[in-house]
C-alpha atoms as a PDB file:
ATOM      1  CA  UNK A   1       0.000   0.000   0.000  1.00  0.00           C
ATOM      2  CA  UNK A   2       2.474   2.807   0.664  1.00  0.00           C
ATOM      3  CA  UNK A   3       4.767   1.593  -2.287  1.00  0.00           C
ATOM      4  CA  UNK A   4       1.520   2.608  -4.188  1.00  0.00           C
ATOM      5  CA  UNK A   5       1.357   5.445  -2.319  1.00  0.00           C
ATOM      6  CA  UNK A   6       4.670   6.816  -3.165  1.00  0.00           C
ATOM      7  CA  UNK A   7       5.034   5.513  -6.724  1.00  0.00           C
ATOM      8  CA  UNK A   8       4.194   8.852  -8.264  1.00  0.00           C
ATOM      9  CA  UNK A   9       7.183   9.937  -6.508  1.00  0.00           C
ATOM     10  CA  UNK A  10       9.735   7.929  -6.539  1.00  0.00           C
ATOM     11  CA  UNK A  11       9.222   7.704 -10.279  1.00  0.00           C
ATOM     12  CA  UNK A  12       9.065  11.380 -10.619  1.00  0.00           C
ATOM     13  CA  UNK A  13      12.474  11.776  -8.457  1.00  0.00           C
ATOM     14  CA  UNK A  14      14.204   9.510 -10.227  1.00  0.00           C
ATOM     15  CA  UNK A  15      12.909  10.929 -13.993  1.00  0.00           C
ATOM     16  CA  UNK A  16      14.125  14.185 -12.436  1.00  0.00           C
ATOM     17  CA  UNK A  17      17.704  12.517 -10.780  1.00  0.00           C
ATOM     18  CA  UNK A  18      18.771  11.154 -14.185  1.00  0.00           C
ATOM     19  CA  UNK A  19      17.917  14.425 -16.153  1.00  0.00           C
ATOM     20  CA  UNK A  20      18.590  17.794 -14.131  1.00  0.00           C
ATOM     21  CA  UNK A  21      18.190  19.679 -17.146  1.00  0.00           C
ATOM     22  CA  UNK A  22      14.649  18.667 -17.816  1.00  0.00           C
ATOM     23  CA  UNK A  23      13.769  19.137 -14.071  1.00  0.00           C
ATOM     24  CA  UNK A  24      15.402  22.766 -14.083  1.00  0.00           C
ATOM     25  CA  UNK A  25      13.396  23.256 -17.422  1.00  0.00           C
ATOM     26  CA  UNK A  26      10.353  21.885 -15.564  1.00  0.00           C
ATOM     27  CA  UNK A  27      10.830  24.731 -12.911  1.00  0.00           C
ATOM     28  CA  UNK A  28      11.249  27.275 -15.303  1.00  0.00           C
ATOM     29  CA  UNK A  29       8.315  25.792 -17.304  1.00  0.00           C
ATOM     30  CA  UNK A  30       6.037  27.031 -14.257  1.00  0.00           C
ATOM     31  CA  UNK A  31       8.236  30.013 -13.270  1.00  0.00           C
ATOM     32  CA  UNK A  32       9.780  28.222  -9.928  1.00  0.00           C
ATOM     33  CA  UNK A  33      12.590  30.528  -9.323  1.00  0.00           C
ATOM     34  CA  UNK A  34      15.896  29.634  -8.463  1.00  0.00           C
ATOM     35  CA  UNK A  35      15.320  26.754 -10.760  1.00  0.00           C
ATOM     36  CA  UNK A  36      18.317  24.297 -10.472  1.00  0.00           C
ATOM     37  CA  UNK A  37      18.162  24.777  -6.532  1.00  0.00           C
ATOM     38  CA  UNK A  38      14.938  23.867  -6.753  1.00  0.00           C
ATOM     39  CA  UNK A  39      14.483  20.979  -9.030  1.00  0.00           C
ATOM     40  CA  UNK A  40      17.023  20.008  -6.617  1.00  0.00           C
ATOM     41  CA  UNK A  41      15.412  20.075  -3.615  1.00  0.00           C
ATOM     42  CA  UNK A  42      12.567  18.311  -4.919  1.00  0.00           C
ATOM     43  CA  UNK A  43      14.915  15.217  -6.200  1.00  0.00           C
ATOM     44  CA  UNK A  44      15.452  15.153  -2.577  1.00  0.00           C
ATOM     45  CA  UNK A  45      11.609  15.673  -1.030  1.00  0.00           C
ATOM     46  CA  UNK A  46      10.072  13.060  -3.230  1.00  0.00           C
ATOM     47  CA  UNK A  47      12.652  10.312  -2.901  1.00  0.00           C
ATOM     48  CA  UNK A  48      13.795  11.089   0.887  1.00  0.00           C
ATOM     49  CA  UNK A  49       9.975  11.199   1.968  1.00  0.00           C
ATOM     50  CA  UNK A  50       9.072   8.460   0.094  1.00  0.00           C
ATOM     51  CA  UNK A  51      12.325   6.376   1.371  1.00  0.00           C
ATOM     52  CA  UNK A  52      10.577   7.819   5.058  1.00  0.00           C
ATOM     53  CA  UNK A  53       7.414   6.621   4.267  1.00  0.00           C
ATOM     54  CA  UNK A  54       8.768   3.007   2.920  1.00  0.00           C
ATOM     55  CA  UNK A  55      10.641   2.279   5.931  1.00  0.00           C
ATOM     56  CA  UNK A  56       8.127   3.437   8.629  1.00  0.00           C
ATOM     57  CA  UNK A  57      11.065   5.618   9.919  1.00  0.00           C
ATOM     58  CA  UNK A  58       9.960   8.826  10.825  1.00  0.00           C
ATOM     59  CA  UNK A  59       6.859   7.458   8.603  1.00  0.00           C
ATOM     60  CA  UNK A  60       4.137  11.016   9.434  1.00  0.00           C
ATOM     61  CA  UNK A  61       7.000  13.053   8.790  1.00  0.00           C
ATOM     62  CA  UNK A  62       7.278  11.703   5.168  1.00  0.00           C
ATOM     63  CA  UNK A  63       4.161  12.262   4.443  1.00  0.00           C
ATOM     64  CA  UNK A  64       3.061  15.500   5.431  1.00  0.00           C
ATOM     65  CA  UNK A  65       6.308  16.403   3.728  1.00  0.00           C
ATOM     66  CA  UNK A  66       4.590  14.501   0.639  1.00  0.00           C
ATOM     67  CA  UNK A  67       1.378  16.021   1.512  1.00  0.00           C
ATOM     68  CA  UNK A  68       2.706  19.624   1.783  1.00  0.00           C
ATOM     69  CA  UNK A  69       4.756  19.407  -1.296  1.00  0.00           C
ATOM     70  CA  UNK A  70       1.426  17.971  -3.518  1.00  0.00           C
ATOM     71  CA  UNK A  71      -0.607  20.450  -2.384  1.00  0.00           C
ATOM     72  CA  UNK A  72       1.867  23.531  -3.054  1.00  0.00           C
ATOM     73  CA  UNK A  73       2.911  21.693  -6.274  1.00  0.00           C
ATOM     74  CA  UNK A  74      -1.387  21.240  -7.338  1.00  0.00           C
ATOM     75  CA  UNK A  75      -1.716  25.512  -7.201  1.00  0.00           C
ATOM     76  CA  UNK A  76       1.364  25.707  -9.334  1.00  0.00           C
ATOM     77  CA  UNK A  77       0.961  23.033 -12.068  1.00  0.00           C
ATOM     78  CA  UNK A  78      -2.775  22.210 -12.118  1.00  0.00           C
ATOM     79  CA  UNK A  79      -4.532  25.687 -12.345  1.00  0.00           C
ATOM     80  CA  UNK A  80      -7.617  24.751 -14.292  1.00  0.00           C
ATOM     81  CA  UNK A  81      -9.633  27.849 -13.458  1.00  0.00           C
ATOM     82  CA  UNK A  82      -7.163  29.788 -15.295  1.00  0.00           C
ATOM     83  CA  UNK A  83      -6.531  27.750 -18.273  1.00  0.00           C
ATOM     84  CA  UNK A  84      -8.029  28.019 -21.660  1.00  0.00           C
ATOM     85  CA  UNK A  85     -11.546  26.153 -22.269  1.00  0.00           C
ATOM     86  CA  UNK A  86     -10.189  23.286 -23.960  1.00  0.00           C
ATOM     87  CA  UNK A  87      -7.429  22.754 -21.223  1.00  0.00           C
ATOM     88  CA  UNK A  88      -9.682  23.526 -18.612  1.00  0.00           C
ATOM     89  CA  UNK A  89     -10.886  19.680 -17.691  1.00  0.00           C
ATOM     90  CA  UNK A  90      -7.822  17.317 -17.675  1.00  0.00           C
ATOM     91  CA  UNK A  91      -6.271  20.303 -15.401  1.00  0.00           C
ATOM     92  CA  UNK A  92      -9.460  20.376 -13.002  1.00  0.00           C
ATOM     93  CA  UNK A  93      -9.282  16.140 -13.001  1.00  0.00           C
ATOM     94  CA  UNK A  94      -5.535  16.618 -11.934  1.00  0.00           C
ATOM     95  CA  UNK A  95      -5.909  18.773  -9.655  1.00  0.00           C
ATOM     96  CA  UNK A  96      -8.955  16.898  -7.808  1.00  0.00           C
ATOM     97  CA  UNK A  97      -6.842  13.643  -7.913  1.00  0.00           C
ATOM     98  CA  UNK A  98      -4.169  15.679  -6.094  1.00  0.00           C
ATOM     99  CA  UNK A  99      -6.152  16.472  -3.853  1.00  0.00           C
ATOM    100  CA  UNK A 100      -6.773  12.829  -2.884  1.00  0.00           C
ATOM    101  CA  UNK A 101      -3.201  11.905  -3.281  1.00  0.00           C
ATOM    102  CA  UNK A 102      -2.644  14.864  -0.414  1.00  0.00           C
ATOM    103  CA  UNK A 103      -5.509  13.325   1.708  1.00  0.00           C
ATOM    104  CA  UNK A 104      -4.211   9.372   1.537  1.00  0.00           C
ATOM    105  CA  UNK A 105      -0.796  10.833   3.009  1.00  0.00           C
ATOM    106  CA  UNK A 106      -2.407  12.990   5.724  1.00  0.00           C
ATOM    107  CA  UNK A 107      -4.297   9.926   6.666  1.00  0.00           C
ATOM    108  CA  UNK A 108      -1.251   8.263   6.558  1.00  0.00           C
ATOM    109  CA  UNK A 109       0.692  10.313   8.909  1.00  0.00           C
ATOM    110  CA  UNK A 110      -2.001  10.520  11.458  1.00  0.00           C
ATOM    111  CA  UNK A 111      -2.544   7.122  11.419  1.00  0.00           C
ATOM    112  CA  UNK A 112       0.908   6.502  11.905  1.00  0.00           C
ATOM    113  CA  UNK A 113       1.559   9.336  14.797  1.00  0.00           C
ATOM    114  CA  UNK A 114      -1.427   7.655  16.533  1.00  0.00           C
ATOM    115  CA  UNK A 115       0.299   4.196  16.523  1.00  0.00           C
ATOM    116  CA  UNK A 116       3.329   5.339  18.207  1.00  0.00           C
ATOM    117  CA  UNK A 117       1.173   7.705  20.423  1.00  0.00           C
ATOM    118  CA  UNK A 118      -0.606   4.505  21.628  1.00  0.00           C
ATOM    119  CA  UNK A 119       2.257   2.256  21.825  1.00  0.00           C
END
């Protein structure tokens, strides 16, 4: 279940790992400025929180890091109430599915917070 749960990252990291350039293009792309610092950083987020969420260690930290990053991410790259008509759908189901992406992890990190708050 959380190997599902991370795919989406861990696949994204590593697309962005083994090609910098397209991930600093990618940050430009949606005006994400210092670009290589940041396509950096978020090599880093999606395959350290996922690697967090994987081995239970530090498992709520993971993913509300996850969580935090989708949702930011969503308002950046899935703006559907600004984009042209014909646009306008596939951008409003990505962002929705997002959305559910950022409340799985939430879930996620409570559920796991409560665990060691009851052990």
């Amino acid at each position: 279940m959380m190997l599902a749960l991370c795919a989406a990252y861990i696949q994204g990291g590593l697309v962005k790992a083994f090609d910098v350039p397209g991930a600093t293009a990618e940050m430009v792309h949606f005006g994400i400025q210092p670009a290589a610092p940041m396509a950096l950083a978020t090599i880093v987020l999606e395959l350290g929180a996922s690697a967090m969420v994987l081995s239970g260690r530090w498992r709520w930290l993971g993913a509300l890091a996850l969580a935090g990053f989708t949702l930011m991410a969503n308002f950046v790259a899935n703006r559907f109430w600004d984009a042209p008509a014909a646009e306008r759908m596939m951008l409003a189901n990505g962002f929705f599915e997002h959305i559910g992406l950022v409340g799985g992890l939430c879930l996620v990190a409570w559920m796991d917070l409560r665990e060691r708050l009851d052990a």
